[in-house]
Structures are given as structure tokens and as C-alpha cells.
N, C-alpha and C. Protein backbone atom coordinates (compact mmCIF):
# COMPACT_ATOMS: atom_id res chain seq x y z
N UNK A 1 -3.90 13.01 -26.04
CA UNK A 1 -4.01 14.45 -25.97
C UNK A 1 -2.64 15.05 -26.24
N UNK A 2 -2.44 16.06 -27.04
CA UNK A 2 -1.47 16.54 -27.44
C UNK A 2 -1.32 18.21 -27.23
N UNK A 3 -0.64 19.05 -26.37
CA UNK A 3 -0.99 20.34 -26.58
C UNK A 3 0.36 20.86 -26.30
N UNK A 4 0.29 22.24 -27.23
CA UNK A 4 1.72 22.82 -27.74
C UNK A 4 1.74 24.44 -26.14
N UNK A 5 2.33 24.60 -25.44
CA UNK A 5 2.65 25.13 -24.65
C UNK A 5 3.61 26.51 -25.20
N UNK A 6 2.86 27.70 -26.22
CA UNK A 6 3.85 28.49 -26.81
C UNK A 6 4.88 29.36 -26.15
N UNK A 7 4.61 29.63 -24.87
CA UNK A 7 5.75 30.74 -23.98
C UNK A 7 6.63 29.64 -23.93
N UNK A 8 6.72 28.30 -23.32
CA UNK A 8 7.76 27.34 -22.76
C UNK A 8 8.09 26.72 -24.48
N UNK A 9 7.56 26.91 -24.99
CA UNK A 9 8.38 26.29 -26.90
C UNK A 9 8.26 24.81 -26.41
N UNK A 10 6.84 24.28 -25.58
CA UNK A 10 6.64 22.40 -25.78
C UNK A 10 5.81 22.10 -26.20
N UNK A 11 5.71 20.76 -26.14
CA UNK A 11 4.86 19.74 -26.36
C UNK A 11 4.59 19.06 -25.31
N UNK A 12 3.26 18.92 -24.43
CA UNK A 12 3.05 17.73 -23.97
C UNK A 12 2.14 16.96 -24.81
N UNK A 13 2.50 15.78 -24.58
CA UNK A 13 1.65 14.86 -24.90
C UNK A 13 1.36 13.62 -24.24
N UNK A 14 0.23 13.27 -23.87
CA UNK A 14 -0.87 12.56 -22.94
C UNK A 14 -0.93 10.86 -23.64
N UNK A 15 -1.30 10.25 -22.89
CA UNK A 15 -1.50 8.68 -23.56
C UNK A 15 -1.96 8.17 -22.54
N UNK A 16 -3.41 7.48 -22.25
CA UNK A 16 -3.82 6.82 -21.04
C UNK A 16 -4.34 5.51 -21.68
N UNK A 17 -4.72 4.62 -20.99
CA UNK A 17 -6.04 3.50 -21.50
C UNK A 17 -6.51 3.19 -20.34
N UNK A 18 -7.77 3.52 -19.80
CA UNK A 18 -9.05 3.75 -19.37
C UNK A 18 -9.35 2.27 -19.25
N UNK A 19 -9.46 1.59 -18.14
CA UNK A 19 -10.34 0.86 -17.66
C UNK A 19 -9.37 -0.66 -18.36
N UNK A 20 -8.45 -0.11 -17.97
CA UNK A 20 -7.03 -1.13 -18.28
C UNK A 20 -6.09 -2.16 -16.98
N UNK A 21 -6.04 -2.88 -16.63
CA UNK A 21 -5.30 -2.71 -15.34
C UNK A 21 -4.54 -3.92 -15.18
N UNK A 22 -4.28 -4.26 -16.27
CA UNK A 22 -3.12 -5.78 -16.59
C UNK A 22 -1.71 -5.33 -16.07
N UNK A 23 -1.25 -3.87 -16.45
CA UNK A 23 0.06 -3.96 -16.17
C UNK A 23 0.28 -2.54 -14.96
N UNK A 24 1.23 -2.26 -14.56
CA UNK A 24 1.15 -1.41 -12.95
C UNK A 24 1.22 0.08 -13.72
N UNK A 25 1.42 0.39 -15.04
CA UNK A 25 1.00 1.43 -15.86
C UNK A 25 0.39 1.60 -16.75
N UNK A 26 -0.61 2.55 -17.16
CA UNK A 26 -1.54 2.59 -18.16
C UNK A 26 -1.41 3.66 -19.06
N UNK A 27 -0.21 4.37 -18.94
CA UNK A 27 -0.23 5.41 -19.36
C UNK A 27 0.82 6.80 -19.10
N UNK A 28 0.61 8.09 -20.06
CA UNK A 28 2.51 8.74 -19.83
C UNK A 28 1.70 9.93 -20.27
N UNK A 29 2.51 10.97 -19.31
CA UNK A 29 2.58 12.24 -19.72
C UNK A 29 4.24 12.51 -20.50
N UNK A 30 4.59 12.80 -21.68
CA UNK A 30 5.82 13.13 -22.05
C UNK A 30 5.79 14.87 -22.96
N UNK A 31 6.58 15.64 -22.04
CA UNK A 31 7.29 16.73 -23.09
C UNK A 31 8.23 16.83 -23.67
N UNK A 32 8.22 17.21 -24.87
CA UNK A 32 9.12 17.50 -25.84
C UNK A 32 9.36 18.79 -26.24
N UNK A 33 10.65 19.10 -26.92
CA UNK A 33 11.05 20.38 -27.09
C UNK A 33 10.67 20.57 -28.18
N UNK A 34 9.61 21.90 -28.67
CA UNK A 34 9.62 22.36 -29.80
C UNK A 34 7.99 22.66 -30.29
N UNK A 35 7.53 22.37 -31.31
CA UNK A 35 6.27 22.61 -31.73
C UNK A 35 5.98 21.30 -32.94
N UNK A 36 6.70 20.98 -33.96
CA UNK A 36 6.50 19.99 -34.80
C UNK A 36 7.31 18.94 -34.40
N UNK A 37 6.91 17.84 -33.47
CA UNK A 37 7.26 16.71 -32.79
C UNK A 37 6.73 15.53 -33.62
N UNK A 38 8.05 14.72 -33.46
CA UNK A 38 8.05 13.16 -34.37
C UNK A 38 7.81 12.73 -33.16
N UNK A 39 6.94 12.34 -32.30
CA UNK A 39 6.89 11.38 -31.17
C UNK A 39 7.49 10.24 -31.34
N UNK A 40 7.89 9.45 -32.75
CA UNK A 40 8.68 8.17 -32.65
C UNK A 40 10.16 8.25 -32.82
N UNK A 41 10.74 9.69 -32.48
CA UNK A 41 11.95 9.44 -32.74
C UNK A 41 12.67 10.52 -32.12
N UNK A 42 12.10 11.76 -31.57
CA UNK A 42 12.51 12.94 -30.95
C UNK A 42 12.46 12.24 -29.55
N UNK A 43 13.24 12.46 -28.63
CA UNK A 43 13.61 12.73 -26.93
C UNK A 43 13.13 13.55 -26.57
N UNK A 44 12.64 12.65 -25.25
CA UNK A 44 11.25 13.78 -24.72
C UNK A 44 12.35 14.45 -23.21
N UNK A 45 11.88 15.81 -23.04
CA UNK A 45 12.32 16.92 -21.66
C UNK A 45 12.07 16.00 -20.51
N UNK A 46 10.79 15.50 -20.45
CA UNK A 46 10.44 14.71 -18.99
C UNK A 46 8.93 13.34 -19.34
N UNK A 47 9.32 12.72 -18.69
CA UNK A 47 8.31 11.62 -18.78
C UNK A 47 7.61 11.22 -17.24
N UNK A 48 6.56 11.40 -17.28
CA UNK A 48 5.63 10.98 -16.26
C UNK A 48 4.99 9.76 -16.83
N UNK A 49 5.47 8.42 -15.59
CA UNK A 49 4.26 7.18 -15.60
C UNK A 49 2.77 7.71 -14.98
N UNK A 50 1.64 7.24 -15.36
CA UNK A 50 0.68 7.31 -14.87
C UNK A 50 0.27 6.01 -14.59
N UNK A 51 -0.10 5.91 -12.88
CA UNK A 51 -0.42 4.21 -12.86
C UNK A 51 -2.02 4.11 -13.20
N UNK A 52 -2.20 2.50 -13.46
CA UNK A 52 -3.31 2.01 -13.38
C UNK A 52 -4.24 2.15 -12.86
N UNK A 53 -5.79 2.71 -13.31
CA UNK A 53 -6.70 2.53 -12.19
C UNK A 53 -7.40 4.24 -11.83
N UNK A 54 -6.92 5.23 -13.06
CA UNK A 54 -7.31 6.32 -12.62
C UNK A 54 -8.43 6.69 -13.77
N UNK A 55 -9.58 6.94 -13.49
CA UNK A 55 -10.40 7.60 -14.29
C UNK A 55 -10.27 8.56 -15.39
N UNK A 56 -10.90 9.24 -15.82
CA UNK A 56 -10.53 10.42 -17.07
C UNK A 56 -10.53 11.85 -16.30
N UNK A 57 -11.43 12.21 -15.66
CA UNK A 57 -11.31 13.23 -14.77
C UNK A 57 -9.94 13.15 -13.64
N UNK A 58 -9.32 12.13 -13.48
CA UNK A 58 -8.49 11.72 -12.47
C UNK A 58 -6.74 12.33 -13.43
N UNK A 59 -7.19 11.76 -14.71
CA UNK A 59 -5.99 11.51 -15.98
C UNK A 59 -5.71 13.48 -16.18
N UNK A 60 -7.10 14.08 -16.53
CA UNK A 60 -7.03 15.10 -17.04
C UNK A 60 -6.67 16.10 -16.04
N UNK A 61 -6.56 15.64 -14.84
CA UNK A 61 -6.41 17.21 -13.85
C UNK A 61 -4.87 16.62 -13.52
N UNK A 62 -4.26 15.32 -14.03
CA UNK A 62 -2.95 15.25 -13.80
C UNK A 62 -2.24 15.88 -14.79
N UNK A 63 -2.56 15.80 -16.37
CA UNK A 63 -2.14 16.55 -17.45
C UNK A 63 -2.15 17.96 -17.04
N UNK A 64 -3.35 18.44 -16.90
CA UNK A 64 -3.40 20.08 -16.01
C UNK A 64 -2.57 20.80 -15.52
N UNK A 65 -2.32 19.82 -14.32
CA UNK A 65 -1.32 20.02 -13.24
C UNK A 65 -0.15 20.07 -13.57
N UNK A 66 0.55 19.18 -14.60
CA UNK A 66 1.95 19.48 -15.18
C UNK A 66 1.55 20.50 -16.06
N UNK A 67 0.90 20.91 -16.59
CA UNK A 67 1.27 21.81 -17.63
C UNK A 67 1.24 23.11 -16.46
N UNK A 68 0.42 23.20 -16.12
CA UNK A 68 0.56 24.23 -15.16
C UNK A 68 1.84 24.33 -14.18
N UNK A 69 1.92 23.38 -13.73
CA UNK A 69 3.78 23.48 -13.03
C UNK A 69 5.00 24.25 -14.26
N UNK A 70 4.69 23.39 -15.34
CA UNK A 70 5.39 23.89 -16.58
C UNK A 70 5.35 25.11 -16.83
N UNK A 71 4.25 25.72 -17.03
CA UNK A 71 3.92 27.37 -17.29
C UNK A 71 4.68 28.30 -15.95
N UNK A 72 4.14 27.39 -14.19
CA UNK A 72 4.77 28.14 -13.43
C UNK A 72 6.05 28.53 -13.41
N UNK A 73 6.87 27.46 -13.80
CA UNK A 73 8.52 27.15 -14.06
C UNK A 73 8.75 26.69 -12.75
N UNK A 74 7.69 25.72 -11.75
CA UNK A 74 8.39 24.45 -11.34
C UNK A 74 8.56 23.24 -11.69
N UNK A 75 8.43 23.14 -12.56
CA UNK A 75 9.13 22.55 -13.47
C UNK A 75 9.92 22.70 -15.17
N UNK A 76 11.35 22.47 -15.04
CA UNK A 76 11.88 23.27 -15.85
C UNK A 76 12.26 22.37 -17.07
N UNK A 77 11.61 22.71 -17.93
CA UNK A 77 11.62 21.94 -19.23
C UNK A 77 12.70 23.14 -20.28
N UNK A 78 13.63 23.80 -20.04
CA UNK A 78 14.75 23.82 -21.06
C UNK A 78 15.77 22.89 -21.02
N UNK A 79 15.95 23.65 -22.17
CA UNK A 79 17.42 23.05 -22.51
C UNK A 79 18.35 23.55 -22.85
């Protein structure tokens, strides 16, 4: 999942795997500064692990929740 946040000028972007549980993470919330993001080579504002073992409804109200902290500005993604 990828979504552009236009008042804060980000990017989050989402990465889970669902029904995975070999390693103690399955997955990352990362923002980046800007709107046209190289995810393989731009530095991301903040990185969230997501551990193993959480559903899609579980994944999506955590994405939510940061973006919404983000929009509130408790959490401060300038630079």
C-alpha cells in the first residue's frame, strides 16, 4: 500500500506478508519525503517494524493510525 499524504508533502508506504511467521517481522510501515519516491534508493523520515502474526484488518488500522498521528503532527515527519 502506498499513499501520498499532500498537506505533510509524504509518502507512506505499507509492506506486510499475511500468514507468514518464519521470522519475528513480517512487515514495515516507511515514510518518505516528497511525492515521486524511488523506494530503492531515497531515505525514508521514519520506519515502523510490524511483527508477525497480525491479520489485514490488524495491518490496516496500524497504517491508519500512523497516518493519522502524521496528519495530527504527533508525529513529525519534516525535515
Amino acid at each position: 500500500m502506498t499513499k501520498y499524504i499532500e498537506k505533510e508533502n509524504v509518502t507512506v508506504n505499507a509492506s506486510y506478508r499475511l500468514n507468514f511467521d518464519a521470522e519475528r517481522h513480517c512487515g514495515y510501515i516507511k515514510v518518505y519525503y516528497g511525492s515521486k519516491v524511488n523506494f530503492e534508493e531515497d531515505f525514508e523520515l521514519y520506519l515502523e517494524l510490524l511483527d508477525c502474526g497480525m491479520n489485514e484488518k490488524q495491518v490496516e488500522e496500524r497504517i491508519n493510525k500512523l497516518i493519522s498521528e502524521i496528519e495530527s503532527g504527533k508525529i513529525d515527519v519534516s525535515i
